[in-house]
Each structure stands twice: as structure tokens, then as C-alpha cells.
Protein backbone atom coordinates (compact mmCIF):
# COMPACT_ATOMS: atom_id res chain seq x y z
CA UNK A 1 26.39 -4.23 -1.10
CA UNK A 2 25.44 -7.66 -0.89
CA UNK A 3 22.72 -9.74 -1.85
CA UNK A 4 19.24 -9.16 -0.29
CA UNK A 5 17.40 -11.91 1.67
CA UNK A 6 14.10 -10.54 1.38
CA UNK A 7 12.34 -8.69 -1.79
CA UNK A 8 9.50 -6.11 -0.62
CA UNK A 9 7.06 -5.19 -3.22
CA UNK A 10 4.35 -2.30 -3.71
CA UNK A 11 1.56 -3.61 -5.82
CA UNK A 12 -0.08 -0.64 -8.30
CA UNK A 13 2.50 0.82 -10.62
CA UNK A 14 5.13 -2.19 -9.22
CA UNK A 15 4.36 -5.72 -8.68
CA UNK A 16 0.86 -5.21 -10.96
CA UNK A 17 0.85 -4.25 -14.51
CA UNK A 18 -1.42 -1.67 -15.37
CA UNK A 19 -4.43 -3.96 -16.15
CA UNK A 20 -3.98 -5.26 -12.55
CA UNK A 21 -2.38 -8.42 -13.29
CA UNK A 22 1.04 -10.05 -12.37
CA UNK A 23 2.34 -11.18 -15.82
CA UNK A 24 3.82 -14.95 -15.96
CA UNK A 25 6.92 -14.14 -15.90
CA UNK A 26 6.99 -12.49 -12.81
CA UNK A 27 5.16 -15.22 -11.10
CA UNK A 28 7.66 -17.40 -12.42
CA UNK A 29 10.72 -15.62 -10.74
CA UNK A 30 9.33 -15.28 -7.42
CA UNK A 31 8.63 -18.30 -6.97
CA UNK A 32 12.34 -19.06 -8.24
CA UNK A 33 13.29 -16.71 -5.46
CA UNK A 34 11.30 -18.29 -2.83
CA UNK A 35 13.01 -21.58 -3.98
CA UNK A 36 16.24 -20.13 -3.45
CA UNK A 37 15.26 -19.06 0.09
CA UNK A 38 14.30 -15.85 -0.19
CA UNK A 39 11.51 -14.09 1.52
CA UNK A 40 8.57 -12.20 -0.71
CA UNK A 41 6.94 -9.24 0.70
CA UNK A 42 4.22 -6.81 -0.68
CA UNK A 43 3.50 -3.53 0.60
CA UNK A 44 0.70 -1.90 -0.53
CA UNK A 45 -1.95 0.90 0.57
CA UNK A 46 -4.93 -1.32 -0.74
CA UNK A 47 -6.69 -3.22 2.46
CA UNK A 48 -5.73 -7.31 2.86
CA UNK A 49 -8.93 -8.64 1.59
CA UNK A 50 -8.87 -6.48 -1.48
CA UNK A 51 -4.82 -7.07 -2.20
CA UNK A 52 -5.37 -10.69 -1.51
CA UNK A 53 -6.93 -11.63 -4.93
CA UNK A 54 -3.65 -10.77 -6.70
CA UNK A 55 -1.82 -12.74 -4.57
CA UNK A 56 -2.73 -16.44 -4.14
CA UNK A 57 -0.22 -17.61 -6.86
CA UNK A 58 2.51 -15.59 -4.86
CA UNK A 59 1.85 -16.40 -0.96
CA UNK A 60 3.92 -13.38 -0.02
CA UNK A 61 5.88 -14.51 3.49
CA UNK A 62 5.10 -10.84 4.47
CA UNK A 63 2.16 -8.74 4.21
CA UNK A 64 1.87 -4.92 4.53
CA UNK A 65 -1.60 -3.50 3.75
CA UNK A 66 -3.50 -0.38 4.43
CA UNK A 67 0.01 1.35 4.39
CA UNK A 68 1.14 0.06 6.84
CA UNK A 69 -1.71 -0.52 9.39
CA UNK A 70 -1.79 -3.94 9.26
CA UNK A 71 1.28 -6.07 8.84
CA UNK A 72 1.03 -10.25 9.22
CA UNK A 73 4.21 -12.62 8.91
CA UNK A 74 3.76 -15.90 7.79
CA UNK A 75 -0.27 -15.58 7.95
CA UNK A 76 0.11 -13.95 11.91
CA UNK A 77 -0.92 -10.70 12.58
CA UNK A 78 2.18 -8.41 14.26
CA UNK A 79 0.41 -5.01 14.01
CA UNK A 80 -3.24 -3.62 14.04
CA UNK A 81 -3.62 0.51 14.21
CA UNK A 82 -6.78 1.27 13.92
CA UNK A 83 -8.94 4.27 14.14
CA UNK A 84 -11.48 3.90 16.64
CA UNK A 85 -15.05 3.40 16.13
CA UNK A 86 -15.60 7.37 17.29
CA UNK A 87 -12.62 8.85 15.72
CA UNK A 88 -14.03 6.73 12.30
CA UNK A 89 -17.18 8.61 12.70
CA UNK A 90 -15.36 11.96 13.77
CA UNK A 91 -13.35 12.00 10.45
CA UNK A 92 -16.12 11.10 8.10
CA UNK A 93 -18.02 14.16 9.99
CA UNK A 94 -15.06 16.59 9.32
CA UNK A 95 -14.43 15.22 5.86
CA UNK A 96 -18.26 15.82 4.63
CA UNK A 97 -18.42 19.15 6.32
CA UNK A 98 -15.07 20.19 4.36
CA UNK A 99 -15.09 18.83 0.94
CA UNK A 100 -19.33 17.89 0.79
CA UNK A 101 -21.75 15.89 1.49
CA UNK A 102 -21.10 14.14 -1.37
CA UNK A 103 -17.42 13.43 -1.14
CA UNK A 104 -16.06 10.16 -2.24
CA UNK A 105 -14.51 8.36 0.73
CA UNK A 106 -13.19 4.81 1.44
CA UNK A 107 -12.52 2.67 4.76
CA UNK A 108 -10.91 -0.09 5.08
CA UNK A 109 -11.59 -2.28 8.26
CA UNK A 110 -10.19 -5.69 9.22
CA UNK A 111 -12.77 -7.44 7.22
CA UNK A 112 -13.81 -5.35 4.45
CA UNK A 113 -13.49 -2.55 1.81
CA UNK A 114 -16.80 0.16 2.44
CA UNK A 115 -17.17 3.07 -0.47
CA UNK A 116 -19.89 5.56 -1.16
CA UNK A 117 -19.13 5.45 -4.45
CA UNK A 118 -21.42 7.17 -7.15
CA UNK A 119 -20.21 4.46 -9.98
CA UNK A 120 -19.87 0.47 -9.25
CA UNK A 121 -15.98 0.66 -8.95
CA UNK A 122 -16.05 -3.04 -10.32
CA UNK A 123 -17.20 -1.19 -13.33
CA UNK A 124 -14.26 1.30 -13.27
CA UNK A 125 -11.87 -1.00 -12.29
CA UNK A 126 -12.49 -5.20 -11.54
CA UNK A 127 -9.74 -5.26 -9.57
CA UNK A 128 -11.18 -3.32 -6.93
CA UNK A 129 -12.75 -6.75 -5.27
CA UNK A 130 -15.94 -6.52 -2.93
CA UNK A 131 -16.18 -3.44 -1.84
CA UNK A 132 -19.30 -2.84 0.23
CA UNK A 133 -21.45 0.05 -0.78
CA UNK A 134 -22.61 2.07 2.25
CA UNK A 135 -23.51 5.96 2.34
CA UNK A 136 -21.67 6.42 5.80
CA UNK A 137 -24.74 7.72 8.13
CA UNK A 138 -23.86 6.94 11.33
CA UNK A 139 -20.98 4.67 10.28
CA UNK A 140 -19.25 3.82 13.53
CA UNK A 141 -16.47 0.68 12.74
CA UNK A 142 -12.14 0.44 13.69
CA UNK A 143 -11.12 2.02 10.48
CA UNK A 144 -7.61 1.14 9.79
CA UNK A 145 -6.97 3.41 6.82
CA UNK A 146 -9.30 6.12 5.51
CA UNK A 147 -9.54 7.80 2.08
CA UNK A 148 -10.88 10.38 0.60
CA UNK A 149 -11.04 12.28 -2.81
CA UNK A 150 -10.31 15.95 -2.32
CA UNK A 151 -9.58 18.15 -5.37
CA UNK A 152 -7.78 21.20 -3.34
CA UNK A 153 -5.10 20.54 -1.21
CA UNK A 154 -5.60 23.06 1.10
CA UNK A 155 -8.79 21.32 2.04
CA UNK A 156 -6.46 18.36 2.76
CA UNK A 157 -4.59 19.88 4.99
CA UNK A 158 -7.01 21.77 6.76
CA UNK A 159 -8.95 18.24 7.38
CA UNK A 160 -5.68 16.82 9.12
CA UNK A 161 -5.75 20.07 11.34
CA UNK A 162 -8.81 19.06 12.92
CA UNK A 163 -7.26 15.71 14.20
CA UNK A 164 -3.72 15.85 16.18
CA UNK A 165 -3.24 12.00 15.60
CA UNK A 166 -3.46 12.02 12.03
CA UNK A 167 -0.89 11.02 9.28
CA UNK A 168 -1.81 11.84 5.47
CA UNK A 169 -0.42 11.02 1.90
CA UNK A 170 -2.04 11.75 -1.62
CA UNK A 171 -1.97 9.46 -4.04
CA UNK A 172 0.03 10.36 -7.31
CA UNK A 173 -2.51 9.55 -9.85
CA UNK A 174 -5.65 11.30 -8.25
CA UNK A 175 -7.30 13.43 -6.06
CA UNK A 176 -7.16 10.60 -3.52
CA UNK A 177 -5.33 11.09 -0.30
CA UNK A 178 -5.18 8.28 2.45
CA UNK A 179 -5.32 8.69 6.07
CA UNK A 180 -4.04 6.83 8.69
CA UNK A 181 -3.41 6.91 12.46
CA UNK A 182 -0.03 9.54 13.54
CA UNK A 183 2.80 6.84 12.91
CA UNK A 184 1.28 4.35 10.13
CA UNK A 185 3.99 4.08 7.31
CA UNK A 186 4.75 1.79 4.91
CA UNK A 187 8.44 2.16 6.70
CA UNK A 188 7.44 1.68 10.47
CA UNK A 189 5.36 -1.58 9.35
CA UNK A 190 8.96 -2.78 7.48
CA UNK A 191 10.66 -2.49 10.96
CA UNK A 192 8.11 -4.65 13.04
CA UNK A 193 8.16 -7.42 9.96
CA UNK A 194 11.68 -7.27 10.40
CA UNK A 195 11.35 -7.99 14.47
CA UNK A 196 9.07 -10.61 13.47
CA UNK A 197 11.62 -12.22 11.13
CA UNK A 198 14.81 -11.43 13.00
CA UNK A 199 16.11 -9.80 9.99
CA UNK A 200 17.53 -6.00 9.23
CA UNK A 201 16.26 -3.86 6.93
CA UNK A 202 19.43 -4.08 5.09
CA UNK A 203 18.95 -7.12 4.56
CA UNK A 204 15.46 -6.21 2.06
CA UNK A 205 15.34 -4.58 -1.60
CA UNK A 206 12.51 -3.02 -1.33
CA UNK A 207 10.20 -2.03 -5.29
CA UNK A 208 8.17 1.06 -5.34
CA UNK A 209 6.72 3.85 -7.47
CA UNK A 210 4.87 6.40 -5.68
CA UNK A 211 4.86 8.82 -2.63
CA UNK A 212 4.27 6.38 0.00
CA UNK A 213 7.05 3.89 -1.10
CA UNK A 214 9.83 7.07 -0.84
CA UNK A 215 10.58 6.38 3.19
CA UNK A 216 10.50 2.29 2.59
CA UNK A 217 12.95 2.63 -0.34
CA UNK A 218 14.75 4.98 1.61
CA UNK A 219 14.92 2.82 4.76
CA UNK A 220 15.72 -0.90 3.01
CA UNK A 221 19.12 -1.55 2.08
CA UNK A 222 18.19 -1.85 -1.89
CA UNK A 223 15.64 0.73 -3.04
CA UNK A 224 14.38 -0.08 -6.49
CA UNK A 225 12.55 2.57 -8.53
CA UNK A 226 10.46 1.20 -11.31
CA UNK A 227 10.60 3.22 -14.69
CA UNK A 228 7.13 4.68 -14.46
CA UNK A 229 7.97 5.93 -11.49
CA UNK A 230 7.57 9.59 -9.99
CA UNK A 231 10.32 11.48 -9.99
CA UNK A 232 10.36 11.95 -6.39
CA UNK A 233 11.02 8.09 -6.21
CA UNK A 234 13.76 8.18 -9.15
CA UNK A 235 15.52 10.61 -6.89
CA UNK A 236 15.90 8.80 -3.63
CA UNK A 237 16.68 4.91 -4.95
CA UNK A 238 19.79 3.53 -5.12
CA UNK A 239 19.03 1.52 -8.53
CA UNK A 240 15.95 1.89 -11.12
CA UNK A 241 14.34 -0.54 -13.21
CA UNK A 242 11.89 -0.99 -16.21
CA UNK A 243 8.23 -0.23 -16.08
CA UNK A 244 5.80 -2.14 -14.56
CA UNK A 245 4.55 -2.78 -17.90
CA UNK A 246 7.60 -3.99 -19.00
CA UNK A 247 8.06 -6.46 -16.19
CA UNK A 248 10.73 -4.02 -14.09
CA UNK A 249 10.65 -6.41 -11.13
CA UNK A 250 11.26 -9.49 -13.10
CA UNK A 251 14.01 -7.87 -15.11
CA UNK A 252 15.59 -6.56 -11.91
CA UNK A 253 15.56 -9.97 -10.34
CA UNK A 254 16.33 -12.09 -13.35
CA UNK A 255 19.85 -9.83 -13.93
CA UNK A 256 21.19 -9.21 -10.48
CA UNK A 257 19.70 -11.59 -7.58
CA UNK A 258 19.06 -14.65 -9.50
């Protein structure tokens, strides 16, 4: 297999060490990389204004955010799936009348990050940005990904019965499970970035850790598994590396691209 001509990255559990940061000498090899011509990509499930504080030392050429429902090439948007304003408000309905009034839930919209949350999640967790506090009564915005924290599955499921356009993934380190419009994957936004470039996905080694990076890893010609990864993502890449903690993307980079 040769050589890769763009690197795609997931940011929690990948590209960020567990403190949310992106140590130096990761910075320092992508920026090697992009030096050497190659394209940087991140893929993440967090929204674009949240995932955009991690990344101003990095300029990624490509960015995937709200899995996959929004996708931008060199600063241009190429893809915008959103829930509409009414199917926003539908979902919130179904969610509260399912798992409680006082279910957690997050939105993510083209502008902003909006939580109910009980506890200031910049007091959980500063790398969760600006999120706007709101308690959802008659919320009515495009909602381009959707989460919400539901402790039984079964409720999960039964809340994407109600809607027939519906995609859903949990999250492996919660109760959290995302929701997006029927379609939205980390994978089908890889394929319009690659129209947009004029590239094939062959052509990308693609980093991941968690449920929603299986089908991308799958799909790219490289797919890296990072040591803390699930086991569900050990089992499907081609190659795996260190931990996030132990600067897995670096150390993958450093020994077989650079």
C-alpha cells in the first residue's frame, strides 16, 4: 500500500490527549506533514465552533464536524444537513416525553453549541467552549446534530422509531447518543471532501477510536486504531498505534509517513 496524501483525524480519544490538548509534538509533525504536501483533516462529532479552539495551531485543510453534518474544504462549506426548525422541535418533544423532562440534551446549529445542562460544563470540562445555556421551551432552530443522554438503550431506540429519517450512534464513554439526519456519517462526509479535493479515499489514513470512526476507518485506504481504542475499532483497522496519551498519531506519523 502506498503512502497516503491526506491524514484524517478524530479529535477525543485521537488527535486530543485526554486533558483536551494536542501535545507539542504532535503539532510539530503535522505541520511537518503539511510541509511535505500533505493534507490534514479532522473528523469529529463535536460542532465547528466548539472543535475550532483546538485547532488554530493546526488549520486542518479539511473539516468534518457534527459527524459528519457539516464538512468545509479549505474554509468552504461542501455540505450542510440539517434538521429542520420543526423536526428540531419534534425531537426535543419525543426525547422529553421518553427519557424526562429533565433529560440532558445538546444541539448543535451552524453558529452555536445550546445545552440544558444542570452543571456549567466549563466546570466539568473547559474544553467544552461556549455553549449556550437554554432550557429548550419552544426551541425551534436547523439543528445539525442532536444529543441526548439516555441511560437505557431501549429508550434509544424506541426514540429513533418515532422519526423515519433518523440516524443514531452512542457514544462509548457515556450515556450520550448523537443524532443526526438518515445518511450523516463520518464516512459519507469523507466522500464529498474527497469530490471537493479530487482525491480517493485510498488515498487518506484515516485515526480513530470510537464507534463512529469504525465506517471512516473502514472506508479510507489506511485505518489507524489508537491504543485506547474500543475493541470494535482494534478489530476493523488495518494498523494500530499508541494511546492518545502517548502521542499514537505522532508516533504513527514520525515511523512510517515521515
Amino acid at each position: 500500500m502506498g503512502k497516503p496524501k491526506i491524514f484524517l483525524f478524530d479529535l477525543d480519544g485521537t488527535l486530543l490527549r485526554d486533558d483536551k490538548t494536542i501535545s507539542e509534538s504532535t503539532l510539530k509533525i503535522l505541520s511537518r506533514c503539511k510541509e511535505c504536501g500533505y493534507l490534514i483533516g479532522v473528523s469529529t462529532s463535536r460542532g465547528e465552533q466548539n472543535c475550532l479552539g483546538f485547532l488554530r495551531e493546526i488549520k486542518p485543510d479539511i473539516l468534518i464536524s457534527s459527524g459528519g453534518a457539516l464538512v468545509r474544504v479549505n474554509g468552504t462549506m461542501i455540505r450542510c444537513v440539517s434538521f429542520s426548525p420543526q423536526e428540531t422541535k419534534s425531537f426535543i418533544e419525543a426525547a422529553r416525553k421518553l427519557c424526562g423532562r429533565d433529560c440532558e440534551i445538546t444541539v448543535d446549529t451552524l453558529d452555536a453549541h445550546y445545552w440544558n445542562y444542570k452543571t456549567d460544563p466549563k466546570e466539568q470540562d473547559k474544553s467544552w467552549g461556549d455553549s449556550v445555556y437554554t432550557d429548550f421551551t419552544d426551541f425551534k432552530q436547523e439543528a445539525l446534530k442532536i444529543c441526548v443522554e439516555i441511560p437505557d438503550p431501549a429508550l434509544a431506540q424506541k426514540l429513533c422509531g418515532h422519526f423515519s429519517e433518523l440516524d443514531s450512534q452512542r457514544f462509548s464513554d457515556g450515556d450520550w447518543y448523537k443524532f443526526t439526519k438518515s445518511g450523516i456519517t463520518k464516512e459519507k462526509a469523507v466522500l464529498a471532501a474527497c469530490e471537493a479535493c479530487h482525491a480517493d479515499v485510498s488515498e487518506i489514513a484515516a485515526f480513530g477510536d470510537d464507534y463512529a470512526d469504525i465506517g471512516m476507518l473502514k472506508l479510507c485506504g489506511i485505518g489507524v486504531a489508537m491504543g485506547n481504542a474500543i475493541q470494535e475499532v482494534k478489530d476493523i483497522a488495518d494498523d494500530i498505534t499508541l494511546s492518545n496519551e502517548e502521542d499514537g498519531v505522532a508516533a504513527y506519523l514520525e515511523r512510517w509517513i515521515i
